[in-house]
Protein backbone atom coordinates (compact mmCIF):
# COMPACT_ATOMS: atom_id res chain seq x y z
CA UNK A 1 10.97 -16.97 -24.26
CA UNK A 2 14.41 -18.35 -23.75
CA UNK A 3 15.83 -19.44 -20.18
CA UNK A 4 17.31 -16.94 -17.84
CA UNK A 5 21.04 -15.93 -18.72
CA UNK A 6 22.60 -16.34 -15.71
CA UNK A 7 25.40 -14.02 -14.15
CA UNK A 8 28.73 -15.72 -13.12
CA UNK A 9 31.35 -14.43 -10.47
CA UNK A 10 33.48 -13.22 -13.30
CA UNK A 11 30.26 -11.08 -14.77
CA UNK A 12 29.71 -9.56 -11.55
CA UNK A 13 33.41 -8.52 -11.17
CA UNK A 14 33.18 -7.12 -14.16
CA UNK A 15 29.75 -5.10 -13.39
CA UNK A 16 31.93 -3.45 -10.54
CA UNK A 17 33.64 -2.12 -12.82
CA UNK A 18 30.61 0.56 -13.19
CA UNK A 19 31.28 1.80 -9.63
CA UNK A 20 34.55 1.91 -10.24
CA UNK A 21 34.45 4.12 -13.30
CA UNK A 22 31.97 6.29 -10.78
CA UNK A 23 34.58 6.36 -8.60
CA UNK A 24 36.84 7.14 -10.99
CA UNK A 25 34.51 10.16 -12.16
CA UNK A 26 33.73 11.31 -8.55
CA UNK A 27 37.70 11.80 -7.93
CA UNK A 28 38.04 13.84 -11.99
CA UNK A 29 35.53 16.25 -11.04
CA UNK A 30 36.42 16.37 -6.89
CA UNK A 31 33.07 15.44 -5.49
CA UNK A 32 34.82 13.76 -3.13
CA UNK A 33 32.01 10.94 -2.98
CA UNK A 34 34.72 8.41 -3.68
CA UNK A 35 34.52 7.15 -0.39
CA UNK A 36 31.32 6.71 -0.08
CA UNK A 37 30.72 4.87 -3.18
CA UNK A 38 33.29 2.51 -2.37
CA UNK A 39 31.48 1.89 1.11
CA UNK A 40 28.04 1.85 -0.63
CA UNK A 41 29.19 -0.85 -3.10
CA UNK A 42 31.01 -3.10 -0.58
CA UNK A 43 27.68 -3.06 1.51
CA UNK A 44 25.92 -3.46 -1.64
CA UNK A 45 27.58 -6.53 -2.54
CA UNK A 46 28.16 -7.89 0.84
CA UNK A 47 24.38 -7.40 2.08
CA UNK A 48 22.75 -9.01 -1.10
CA UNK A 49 25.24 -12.30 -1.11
CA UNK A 50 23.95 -12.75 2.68
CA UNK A 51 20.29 -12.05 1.39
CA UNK A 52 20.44 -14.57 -1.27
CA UNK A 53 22.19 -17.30 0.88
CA UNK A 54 19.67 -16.30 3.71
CA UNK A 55 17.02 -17.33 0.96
CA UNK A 56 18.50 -20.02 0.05
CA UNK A 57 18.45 -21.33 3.34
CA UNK A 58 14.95 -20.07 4.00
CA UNK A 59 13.52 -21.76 0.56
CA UNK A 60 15.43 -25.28 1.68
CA UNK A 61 13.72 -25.31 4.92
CA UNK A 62 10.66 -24.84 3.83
CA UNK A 63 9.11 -23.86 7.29
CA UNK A 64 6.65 -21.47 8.71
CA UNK A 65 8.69 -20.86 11.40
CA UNK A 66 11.57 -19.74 9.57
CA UNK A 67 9.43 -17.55 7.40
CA UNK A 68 8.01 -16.19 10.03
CA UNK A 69 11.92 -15.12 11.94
CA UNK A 70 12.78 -13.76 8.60
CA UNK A 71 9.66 -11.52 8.24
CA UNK A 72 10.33 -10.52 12.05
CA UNK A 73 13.83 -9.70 11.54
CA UNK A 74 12.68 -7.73 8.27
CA UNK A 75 10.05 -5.59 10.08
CA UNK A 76 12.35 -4.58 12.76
CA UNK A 77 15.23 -3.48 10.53
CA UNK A 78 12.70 -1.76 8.49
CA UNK A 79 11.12 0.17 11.84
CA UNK A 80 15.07 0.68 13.27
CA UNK A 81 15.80 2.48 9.86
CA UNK A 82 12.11 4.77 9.82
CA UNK A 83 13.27 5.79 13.69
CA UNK A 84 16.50 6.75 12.87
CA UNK A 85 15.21 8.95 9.92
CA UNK A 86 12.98 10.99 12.09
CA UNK A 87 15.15 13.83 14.22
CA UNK A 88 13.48 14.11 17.23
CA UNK A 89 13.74 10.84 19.32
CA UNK A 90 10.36 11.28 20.57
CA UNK A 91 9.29 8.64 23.56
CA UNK A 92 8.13 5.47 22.32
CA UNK A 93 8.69 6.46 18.74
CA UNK A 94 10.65 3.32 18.08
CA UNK A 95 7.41 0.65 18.99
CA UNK A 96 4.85 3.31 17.57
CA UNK A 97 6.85 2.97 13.95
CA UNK A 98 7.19 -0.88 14.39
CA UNK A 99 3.39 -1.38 15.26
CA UNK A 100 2.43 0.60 12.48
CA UNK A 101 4.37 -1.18 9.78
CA UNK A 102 3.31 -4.39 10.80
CA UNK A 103 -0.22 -3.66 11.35
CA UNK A 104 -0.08 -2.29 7.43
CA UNK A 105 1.94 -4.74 6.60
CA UNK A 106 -0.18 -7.73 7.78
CA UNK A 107 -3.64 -6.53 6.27
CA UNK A 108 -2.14 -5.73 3.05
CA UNK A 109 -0.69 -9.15 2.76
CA UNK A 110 -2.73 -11.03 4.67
CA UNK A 111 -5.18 -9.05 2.08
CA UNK A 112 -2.99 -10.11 -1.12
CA UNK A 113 -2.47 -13.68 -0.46
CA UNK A 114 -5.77 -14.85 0.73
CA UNK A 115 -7.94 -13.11 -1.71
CA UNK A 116 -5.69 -12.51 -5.12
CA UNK A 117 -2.57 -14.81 -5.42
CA UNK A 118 -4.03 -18.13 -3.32
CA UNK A 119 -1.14 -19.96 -2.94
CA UNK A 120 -1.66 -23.29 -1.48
CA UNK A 121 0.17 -22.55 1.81
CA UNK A 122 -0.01 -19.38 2.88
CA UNK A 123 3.89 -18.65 3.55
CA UNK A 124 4.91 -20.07 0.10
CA UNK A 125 8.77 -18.16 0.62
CA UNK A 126 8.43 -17.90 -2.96
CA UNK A 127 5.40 -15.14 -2.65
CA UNK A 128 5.22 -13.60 0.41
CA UNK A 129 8.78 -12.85 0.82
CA UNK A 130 9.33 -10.90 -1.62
CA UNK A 131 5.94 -9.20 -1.36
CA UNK A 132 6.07 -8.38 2.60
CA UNK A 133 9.93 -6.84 1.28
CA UNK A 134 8.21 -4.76 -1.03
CA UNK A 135 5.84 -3.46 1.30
CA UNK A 136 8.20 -2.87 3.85
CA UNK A 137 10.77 -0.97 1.78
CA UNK A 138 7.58 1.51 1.14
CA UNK A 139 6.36 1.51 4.66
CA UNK A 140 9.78 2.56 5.61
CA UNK A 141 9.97 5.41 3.38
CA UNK A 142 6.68 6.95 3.95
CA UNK A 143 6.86 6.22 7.80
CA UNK A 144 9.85 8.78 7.87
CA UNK A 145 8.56 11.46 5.90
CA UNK A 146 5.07 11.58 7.10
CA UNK A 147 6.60 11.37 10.99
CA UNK A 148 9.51 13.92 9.91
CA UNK A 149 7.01 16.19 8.16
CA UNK A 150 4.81 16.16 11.50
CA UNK A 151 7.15 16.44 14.33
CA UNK A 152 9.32 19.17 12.47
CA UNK A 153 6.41 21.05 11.90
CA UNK A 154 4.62 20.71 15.23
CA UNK A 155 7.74 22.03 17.11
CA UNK A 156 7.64 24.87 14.92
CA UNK A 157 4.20 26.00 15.53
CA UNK A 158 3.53 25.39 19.60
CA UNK A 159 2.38 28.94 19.92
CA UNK A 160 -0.41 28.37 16.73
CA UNK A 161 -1.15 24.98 18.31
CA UNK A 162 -1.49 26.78 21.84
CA UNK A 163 -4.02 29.20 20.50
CA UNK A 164 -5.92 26.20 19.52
CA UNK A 165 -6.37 24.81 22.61
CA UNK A 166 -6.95 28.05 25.15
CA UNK A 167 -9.78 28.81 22.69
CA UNK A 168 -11.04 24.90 23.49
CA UNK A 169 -10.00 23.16 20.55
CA UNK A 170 -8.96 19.17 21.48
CA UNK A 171 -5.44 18.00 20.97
CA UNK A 172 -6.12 16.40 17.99
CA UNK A 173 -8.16 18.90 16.78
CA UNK A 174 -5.32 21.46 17.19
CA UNK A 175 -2.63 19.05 15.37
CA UNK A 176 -5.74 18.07 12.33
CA UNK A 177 -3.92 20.11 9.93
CA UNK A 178 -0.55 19.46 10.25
CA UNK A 179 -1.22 15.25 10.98
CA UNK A 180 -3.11 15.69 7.32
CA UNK A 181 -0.10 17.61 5.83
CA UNK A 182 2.35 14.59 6.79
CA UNK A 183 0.43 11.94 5.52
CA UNK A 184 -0.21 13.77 1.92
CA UNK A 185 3.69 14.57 2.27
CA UNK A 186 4.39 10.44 2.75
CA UNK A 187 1.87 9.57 0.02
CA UNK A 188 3.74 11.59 -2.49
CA UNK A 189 6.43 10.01 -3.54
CA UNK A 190 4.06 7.09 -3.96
CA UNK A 191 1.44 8.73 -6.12
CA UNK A 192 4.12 10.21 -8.33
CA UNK A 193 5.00 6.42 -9.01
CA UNK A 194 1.47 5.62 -9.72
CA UNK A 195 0.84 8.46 -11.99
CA UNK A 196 4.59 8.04 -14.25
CA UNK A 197 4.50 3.99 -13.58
CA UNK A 198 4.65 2.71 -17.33
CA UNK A 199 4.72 6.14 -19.46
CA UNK A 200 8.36 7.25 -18.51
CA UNK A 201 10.21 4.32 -17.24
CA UNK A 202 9.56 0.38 -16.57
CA UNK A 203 9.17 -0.19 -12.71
CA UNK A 204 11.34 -2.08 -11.05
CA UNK A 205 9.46 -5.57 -10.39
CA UNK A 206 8.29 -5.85 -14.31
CA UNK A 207 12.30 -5.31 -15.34
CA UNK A 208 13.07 -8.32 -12.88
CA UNK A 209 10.36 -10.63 -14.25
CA UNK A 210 10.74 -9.71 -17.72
CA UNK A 211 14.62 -10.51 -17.25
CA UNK A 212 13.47 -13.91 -15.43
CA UNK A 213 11.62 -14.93 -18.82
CA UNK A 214 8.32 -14.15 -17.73
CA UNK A 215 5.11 -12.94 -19.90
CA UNK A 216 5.31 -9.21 -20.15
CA UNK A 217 1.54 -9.10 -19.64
CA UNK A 218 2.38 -11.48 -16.67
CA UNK A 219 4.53 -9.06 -15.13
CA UNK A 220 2.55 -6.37 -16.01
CA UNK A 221 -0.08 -7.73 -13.87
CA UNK A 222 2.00 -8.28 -10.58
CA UNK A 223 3.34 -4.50 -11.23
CA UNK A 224 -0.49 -3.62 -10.79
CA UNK A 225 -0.72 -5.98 -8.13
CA UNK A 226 1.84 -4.52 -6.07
CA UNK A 227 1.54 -0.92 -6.40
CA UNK A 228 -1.51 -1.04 -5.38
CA UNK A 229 -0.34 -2.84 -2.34
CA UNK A 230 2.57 -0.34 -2.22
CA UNK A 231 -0.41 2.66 -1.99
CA UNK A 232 -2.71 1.15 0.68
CA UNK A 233 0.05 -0.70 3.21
CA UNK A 234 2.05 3.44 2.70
CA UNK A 235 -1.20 5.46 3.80
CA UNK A 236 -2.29 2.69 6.22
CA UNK A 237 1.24 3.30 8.07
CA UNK A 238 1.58 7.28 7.89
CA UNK A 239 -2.54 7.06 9.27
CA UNK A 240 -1.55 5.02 12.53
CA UNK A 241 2.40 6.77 12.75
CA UNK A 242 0.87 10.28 12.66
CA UNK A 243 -1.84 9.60 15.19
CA UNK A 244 -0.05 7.96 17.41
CA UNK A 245 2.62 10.37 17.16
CA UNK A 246 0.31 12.99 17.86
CA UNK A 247 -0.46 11.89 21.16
CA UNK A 248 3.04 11.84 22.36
CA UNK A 249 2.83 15.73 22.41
CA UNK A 250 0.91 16.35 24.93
CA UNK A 251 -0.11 14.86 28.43
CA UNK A 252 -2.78 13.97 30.69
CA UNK A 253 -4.13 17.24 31.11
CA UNK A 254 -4.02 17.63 27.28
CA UNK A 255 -1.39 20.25 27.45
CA UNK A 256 1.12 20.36 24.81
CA UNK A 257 4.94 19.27 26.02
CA UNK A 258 8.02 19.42 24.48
């Protein structure tokens, strides 16, 4: 397969000019989303040219240290984002969403690397960045709609979930229902991916490697690789958000609070 082409300044100038004919379409039909685009492809462009001299960086140094502070910095952007999606600012919600992720996040890779992709060291920037990334773009999704789906609906039903426990049902088995409801609702988008990946569009990660010059049966076979990651590190996360989210509604005395 031939070499990678490789995009200049002047070709990326030029693919603004995409947003800018969006922008140019949002103000002909008065969406009035021309703002917004603008500000979404400034960040765009501004956030990925710090990524990729981050990486650059990263790759030089060639330390498990600084692997290690970029992973960090990852997860707790990643948590920040999942708490800020979820309405009610519940106590503790922001360390109950970071411990989650990371506890997914570290079996599934820890998982991945040691046992499939053996690289010799095991933070080889070249793997596990981009794989704990994946993972964690996932995790953040399904972390706020599985902790959405349950607080929302747990403040709508105390008087249900009261009946529950004056007839001597335990806290958690008063919330069983609705803690199983938010972690289908999280897995959803996820097993919609699984079930279309490959018959109605090509995923993301194979379109990348395919572009880089890689094997399509090559790519093919990280695209397997990483949704299944994708599935187990997303129900692993809405499992430990939900339950310990659960807790936070009641007290002591297992009485539900507000």
């Amino acid at each position: 397969m031939q070499d990678t082409i490789k995009l200049d300044f002047v070709d990326l100038a030029i693919a603004v000019g995409l947003m800018a004919i969006a922008i140019g379409l949002s103000a002909w039909e008065k969406l009035g989303l021309e703002l917004s685009l603008a500000l979404a492809t400034g960040r765009t462009i501004l956030q990925l040219l710090v990524l990729g001299y981050i990486l650059d960086f990263i790759l030089a140094l060639d330390n498990a240290w600084g692997v290690l502070a970029l992973l960090a910095i990852m997860l707790t952007i990643t948590a920040i984002v999942a708490r800020n999606r979820i309405s009610q600012k519940i106590p503790h919600l922001l360390p109950l969403v970071w411990g989650a992720i990371l506890i997914s996040t570290v079996l599934t890779v820890f998982y991945t690397n040691f046992l499939i992709i053996q690289p010799d060291r095991w933070y080889e920037p070249q793997y596990i960045i981009p794989l704990v990334g994946i993972v964690l773009g996932n995790a953040t999704n399904a972390a706020a709609i599985a902790g959405e789906r349950l607080v929302s609906t747990i403040n709508s039903s105390h008087l249900e979930i009261e009946t529950h426990l004056s007839l001597g049902a335990t806290p958690q088995q008063a919330v069983s229902q609705y803690r199983k409801d938010a972690i289908r609702a999280g897995l959803i988008p996820t097993l919609n991916q699984m079930i279309l990946i490959g018959m109605v569009a090509i995923p993301g990660i194979t379109t990348g490697q395919l572009l880089a010059g890689v094997k399509p049966l090559d790519a093919v076979s990280y695209e397997i690789l990483i949704i299944f990651m994708v599935a187990f590190a997303n129900l692993l996360t809405t499992i430990l958000l939900t339950r310990g989210l659960c807790r936070q509604f009641f007290n002591s005395a297992a009485q539900l609070v507000s």
